[in-house]
N, C-alpha and C. Protein backbone atom coordinates (compact mmCIF):
# COMPACT_ATOMS: atom_id res chain seq x y z
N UNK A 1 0.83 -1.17 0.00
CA UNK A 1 0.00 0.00 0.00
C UNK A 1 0.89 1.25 0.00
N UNK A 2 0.96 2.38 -1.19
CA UNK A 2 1.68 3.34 -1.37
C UNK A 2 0.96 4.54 0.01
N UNK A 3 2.09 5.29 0.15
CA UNK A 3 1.65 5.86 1.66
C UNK A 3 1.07 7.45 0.74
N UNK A 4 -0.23 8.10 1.28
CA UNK A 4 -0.41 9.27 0.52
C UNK A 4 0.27 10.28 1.01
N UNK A 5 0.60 11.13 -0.34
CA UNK A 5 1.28 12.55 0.06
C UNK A 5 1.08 13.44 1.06
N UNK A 6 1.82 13.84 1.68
CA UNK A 6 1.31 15.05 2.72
C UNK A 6 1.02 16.20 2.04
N UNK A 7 -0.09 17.34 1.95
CA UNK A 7 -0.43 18.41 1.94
C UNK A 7 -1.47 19.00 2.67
N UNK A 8 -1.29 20.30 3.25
CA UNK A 8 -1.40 21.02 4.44
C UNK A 8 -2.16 22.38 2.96
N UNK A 9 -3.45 22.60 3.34
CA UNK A 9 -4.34 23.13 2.51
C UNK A 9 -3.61 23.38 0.93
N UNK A 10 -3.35 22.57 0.40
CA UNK A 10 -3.24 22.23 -1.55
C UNK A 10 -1.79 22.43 -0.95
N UNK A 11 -0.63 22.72 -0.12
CA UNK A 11 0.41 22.90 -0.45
C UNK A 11 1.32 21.41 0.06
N UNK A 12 2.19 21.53 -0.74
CA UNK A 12 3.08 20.11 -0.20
C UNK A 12 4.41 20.44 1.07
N UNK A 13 5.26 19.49 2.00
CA UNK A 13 5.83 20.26 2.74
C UNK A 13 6.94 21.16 2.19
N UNK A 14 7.52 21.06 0.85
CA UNK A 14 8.29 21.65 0.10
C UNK A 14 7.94 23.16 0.35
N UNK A 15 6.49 23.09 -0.50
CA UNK A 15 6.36 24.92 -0.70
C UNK A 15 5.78 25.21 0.47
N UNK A 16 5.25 24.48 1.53
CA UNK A 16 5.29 25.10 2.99
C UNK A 16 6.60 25.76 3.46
N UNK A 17 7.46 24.84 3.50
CA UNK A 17 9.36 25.63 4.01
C UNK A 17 9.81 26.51 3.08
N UNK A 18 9.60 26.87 2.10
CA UNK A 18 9.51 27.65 0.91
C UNK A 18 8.98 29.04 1.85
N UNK A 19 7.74 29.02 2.56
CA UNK A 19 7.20 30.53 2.70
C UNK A 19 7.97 31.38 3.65
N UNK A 20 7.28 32.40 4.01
CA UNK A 20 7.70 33.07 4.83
C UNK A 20 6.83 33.53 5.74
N UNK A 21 7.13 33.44 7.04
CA UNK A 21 6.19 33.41 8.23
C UNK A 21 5.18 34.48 7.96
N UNK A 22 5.18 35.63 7.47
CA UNK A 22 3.72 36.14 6.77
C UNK A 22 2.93 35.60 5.72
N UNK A 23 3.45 35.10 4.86
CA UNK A 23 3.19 33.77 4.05
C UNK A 23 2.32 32.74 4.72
N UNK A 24 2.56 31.89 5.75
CA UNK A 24 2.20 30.80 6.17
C UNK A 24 1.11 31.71 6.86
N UNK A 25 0.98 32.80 7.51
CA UNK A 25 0.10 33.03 8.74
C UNK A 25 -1.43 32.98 7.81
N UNK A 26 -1.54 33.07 6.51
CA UNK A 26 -2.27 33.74 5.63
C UNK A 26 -3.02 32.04 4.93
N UNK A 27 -1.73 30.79 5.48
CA UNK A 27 -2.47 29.79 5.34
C UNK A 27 -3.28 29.35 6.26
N UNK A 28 -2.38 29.44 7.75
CA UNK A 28 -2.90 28.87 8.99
C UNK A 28 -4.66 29.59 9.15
N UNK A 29 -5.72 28.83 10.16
CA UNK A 29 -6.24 29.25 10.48
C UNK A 29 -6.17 29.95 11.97
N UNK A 30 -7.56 30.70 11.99
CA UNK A 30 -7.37 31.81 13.15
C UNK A 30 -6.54 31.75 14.02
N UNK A 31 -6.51 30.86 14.67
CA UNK A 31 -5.95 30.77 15.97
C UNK A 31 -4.34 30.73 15.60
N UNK A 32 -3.77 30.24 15.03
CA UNK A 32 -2.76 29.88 14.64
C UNK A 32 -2.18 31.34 14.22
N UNK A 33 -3.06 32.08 13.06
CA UNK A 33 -3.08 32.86 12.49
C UNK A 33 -2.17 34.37 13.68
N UNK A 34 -3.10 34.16 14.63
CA UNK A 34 -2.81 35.35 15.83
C UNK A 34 -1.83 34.93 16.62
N UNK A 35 -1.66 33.72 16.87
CA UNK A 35 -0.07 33.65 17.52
C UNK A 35 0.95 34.12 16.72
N UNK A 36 0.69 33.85 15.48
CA UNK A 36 2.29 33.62 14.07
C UNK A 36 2.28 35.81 14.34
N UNK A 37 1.44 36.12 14.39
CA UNK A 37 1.52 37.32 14.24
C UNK A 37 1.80 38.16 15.51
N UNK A 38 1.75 37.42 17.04
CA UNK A 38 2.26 37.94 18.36
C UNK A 38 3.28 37.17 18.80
N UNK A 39 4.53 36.57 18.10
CA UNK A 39 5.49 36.10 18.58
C UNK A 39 6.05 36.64 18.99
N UNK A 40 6.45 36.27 20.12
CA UNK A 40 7.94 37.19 21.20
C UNK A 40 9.25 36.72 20.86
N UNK A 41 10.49 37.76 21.95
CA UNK A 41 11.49 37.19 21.49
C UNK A 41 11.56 35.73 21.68
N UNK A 42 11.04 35.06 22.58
CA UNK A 42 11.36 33.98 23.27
C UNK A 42 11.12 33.06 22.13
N UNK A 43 9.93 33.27 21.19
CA UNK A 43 9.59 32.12 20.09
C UNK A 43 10.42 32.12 19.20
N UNK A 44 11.05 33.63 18.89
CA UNK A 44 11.90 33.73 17.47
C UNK A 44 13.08 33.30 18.06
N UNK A 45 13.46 33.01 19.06
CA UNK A 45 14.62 32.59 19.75
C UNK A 45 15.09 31.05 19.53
N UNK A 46 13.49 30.90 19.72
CA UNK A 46 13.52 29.27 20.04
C UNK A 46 13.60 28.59 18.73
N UNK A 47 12.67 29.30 17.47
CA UNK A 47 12.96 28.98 15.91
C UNK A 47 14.43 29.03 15.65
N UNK A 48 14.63 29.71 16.02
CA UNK A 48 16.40 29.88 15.61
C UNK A 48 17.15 28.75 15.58
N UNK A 49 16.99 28.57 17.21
CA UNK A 49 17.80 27.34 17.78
C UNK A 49 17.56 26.32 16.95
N UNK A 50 16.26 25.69 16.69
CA UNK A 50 15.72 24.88 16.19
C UNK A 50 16.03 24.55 14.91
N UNK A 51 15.96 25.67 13.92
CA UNK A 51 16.72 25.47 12.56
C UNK A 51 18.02 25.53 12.51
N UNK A 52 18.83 25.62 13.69
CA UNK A 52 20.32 25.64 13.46
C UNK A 52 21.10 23.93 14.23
N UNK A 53 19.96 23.86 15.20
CA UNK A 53 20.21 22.23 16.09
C UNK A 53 20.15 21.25 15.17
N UNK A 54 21.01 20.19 15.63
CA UNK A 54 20.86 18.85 14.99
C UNK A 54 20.33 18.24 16.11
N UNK A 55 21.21 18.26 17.25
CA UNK A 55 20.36 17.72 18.56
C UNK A 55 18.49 18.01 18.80
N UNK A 56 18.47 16.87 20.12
CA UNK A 56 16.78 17.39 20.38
C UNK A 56 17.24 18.85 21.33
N UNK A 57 15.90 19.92 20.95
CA UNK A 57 15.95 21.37 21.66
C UNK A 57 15.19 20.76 22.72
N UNK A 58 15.49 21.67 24.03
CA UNK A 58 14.58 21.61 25.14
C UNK A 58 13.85 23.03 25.43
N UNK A 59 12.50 22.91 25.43
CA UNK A 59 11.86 23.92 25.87
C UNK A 59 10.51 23.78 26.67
N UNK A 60 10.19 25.00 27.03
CA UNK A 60 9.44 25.29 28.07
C UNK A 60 8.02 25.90 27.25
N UNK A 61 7.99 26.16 26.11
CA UNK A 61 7.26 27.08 25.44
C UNK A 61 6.22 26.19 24.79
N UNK A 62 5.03 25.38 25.60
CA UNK A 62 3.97 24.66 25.11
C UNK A 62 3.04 25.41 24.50
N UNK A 63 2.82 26.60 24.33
CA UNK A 63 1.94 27.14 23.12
C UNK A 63 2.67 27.13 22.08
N UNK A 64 3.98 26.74 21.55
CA UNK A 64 4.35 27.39 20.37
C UNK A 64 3.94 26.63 18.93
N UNK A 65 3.86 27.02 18.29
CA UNK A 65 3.15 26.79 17.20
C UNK A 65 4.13 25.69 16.39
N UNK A 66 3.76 24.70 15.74
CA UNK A 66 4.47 23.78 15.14
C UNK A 66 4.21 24.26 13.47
N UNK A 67 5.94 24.55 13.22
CA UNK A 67 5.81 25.20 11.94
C UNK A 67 6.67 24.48 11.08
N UNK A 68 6.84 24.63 9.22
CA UNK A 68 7.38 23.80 8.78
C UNK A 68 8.66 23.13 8.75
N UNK A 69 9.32 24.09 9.18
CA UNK A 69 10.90 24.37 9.73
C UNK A 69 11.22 23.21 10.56
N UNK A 70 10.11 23.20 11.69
CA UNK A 70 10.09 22.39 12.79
C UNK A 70 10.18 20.63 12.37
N UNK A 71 9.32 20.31 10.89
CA UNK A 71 9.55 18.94 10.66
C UNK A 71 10.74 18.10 10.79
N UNK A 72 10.31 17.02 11.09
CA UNK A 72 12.24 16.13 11.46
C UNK A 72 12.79 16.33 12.17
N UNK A 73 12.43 17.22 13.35
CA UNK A 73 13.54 17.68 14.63
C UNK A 73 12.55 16.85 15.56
N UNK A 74 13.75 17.16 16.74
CA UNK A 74 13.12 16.09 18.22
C UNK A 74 12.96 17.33 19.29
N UNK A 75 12.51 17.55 19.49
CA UNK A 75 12.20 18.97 20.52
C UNK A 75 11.85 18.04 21.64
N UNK A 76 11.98 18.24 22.97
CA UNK A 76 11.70 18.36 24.79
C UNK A 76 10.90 18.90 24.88
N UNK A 77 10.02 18.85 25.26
CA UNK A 77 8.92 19.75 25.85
C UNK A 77 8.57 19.40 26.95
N UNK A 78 8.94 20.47 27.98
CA UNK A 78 8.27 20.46 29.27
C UNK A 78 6.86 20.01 29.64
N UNK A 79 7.03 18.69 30.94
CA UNK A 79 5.55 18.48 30.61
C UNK A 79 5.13 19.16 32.07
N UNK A 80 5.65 19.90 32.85
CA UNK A 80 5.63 20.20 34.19
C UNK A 80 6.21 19.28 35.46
N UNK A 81 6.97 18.36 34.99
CA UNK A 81 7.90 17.49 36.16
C UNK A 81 9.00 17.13 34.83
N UNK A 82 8.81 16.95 33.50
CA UNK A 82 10.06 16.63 32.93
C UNK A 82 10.29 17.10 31.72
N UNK A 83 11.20 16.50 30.80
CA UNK A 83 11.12 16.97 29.04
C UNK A 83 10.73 15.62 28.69
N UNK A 84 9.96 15.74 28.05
CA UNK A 84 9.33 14.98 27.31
C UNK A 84 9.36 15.27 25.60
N UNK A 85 9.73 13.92 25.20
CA UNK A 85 10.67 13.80 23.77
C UNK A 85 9.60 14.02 22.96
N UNK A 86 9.35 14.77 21.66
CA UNK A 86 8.32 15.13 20.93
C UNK A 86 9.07 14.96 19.26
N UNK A 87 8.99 13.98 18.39
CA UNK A 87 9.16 14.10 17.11
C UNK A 87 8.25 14.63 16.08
N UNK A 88 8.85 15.67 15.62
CA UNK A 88 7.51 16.45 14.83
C UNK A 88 7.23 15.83 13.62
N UNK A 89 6.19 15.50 13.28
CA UNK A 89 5.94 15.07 11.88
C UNK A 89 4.95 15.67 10.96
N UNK A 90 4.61 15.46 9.64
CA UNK A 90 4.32 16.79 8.62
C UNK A 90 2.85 17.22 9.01
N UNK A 91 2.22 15.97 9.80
CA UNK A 91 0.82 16.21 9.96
C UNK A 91 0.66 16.81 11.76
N UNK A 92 1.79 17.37 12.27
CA UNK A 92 1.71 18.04 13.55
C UNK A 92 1.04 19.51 12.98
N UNK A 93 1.87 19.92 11.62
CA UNK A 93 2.00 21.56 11.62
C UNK A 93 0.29 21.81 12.18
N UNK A 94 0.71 23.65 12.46
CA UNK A 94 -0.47 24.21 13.17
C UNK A 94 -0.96 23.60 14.63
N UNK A 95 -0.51 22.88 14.75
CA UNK A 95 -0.72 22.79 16.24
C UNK A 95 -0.20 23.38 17.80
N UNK A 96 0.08 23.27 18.44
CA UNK A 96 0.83 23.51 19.46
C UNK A 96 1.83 22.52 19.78
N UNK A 97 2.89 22.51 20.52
CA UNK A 97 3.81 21.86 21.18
C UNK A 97 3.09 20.89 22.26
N UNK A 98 2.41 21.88 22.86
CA UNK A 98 1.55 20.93 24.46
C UNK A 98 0.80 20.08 23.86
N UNK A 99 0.05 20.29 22.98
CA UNK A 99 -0.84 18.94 22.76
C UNK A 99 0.01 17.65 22.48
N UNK A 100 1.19 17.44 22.54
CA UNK A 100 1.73 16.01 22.53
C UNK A 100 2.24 15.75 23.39
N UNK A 101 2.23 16.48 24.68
CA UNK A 101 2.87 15.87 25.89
C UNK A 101 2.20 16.70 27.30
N UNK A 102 1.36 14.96 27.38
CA UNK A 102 0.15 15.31 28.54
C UNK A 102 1.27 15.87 30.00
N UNK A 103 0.12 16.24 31.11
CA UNK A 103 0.80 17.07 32.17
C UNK A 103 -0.09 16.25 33.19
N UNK A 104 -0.62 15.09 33.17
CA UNK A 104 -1.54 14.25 33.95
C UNK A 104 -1.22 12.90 33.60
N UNK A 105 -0.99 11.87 34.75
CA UNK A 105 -0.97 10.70 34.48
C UNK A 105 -2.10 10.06 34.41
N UNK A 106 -2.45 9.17 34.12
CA UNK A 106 -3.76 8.16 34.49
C UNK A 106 -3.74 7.58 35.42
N UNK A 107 -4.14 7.68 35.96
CA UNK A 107 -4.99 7.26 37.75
C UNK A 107 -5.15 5.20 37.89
N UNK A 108 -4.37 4.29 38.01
CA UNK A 108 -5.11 3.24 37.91
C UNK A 108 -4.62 2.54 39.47
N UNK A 109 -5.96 2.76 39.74
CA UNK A 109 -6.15 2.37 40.98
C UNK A 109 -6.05 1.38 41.39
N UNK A 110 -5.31 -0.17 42.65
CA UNK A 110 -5.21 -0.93 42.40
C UNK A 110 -6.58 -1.56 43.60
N UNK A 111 -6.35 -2.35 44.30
CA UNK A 111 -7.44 -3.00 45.39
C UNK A 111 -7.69 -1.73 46.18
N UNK A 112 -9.24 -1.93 46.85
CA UNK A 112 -9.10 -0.73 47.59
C UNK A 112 -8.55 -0.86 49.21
N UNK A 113 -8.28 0.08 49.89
CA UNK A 113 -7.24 -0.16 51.31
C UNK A 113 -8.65 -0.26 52.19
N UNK A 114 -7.50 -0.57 53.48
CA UNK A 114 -8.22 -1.57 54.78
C UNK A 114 -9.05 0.06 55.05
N UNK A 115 -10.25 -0.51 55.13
CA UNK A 115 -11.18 0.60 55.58
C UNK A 115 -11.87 1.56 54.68
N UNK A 116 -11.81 0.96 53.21
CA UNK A 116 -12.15 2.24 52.19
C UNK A 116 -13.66 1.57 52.01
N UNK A 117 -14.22 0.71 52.16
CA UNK A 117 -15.14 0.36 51.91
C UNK A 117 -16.09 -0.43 53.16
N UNK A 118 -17.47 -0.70 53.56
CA UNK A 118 -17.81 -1.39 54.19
C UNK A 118 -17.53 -2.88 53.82
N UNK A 119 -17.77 -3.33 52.79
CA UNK A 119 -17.32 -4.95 52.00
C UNK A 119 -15.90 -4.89 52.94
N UNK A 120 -14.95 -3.93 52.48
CA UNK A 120 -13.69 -4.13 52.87
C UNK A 120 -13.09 -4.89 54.48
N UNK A 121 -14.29 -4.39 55.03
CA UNK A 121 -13.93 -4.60 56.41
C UNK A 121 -14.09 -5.89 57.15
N UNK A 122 -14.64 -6.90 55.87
CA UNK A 122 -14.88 -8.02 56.59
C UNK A 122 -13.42 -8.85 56.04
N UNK A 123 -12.84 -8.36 55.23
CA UNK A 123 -11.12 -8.67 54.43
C UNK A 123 -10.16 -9.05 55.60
N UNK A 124 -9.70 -10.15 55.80
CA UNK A 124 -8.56 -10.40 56.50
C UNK A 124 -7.36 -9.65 56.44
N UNK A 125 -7.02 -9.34 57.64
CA UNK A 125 -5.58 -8.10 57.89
C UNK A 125 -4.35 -9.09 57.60
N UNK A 126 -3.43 -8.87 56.74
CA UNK A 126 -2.09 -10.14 56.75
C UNK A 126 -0.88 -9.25 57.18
């Protein structure tokens, strides 16, 4: 089974890395649209790094926008106790950073303890 092409509204990732961040803002929708256009130093900082790293980048910056530049790199992203390894791939763009690295574990609860239940209490103590 041949794998289908990536394109991100009619464009392929070629003429995506091709644009220029006023360029792309004009593809992205809204939301996307108003970050690309209120970036701080901290984001243009972090693009930098990013197109100049071969290594994975570590950052702290879970709103930032996943742009074409960004494809094929391994970015860290803070999940609030660690970095958590994030490989970007062509169908991330427009998203955020945080949406791939949750900040909550899952809860799996095992037997319940001596006294959590009335049933419980008839349970032999070992």
């Amino acid at each position: 089974m041949m794998r289908k092409s990536f394109s991100y509204r009619g464009k392929s990732l070629q003429e995506l890395q091709k644009l220029s961040i006023t360029e792309l803002s004009a593809i992205f929708p809204t939301n996307a649209r108003r970050k690309i256009r209120r970036l701080g130093e901290e984001e243009k900082k972090f693009m930098k790094k990013v197109e100049r790293s071969k290594r994975p980048v570590k950052t702290h910056l879970r709103d930032m926008l996943i742009l074409p530049l960004m494809v094929g790199k391994t970015i860290m992203v803070h999940s609030g106790k660690e970095f958590v390894q994030v490989i970007i791939i062509e169908e991330m763009i427009g998203h955020s950073l945080g949406e791939y690295v949750f900040t909550r574990n899952r809860v799996a609860h095992n037997a319940p303890g001596i006294g959590a239940t009335r049933s419980s209490a008839s349970m032999s103590v070992k």
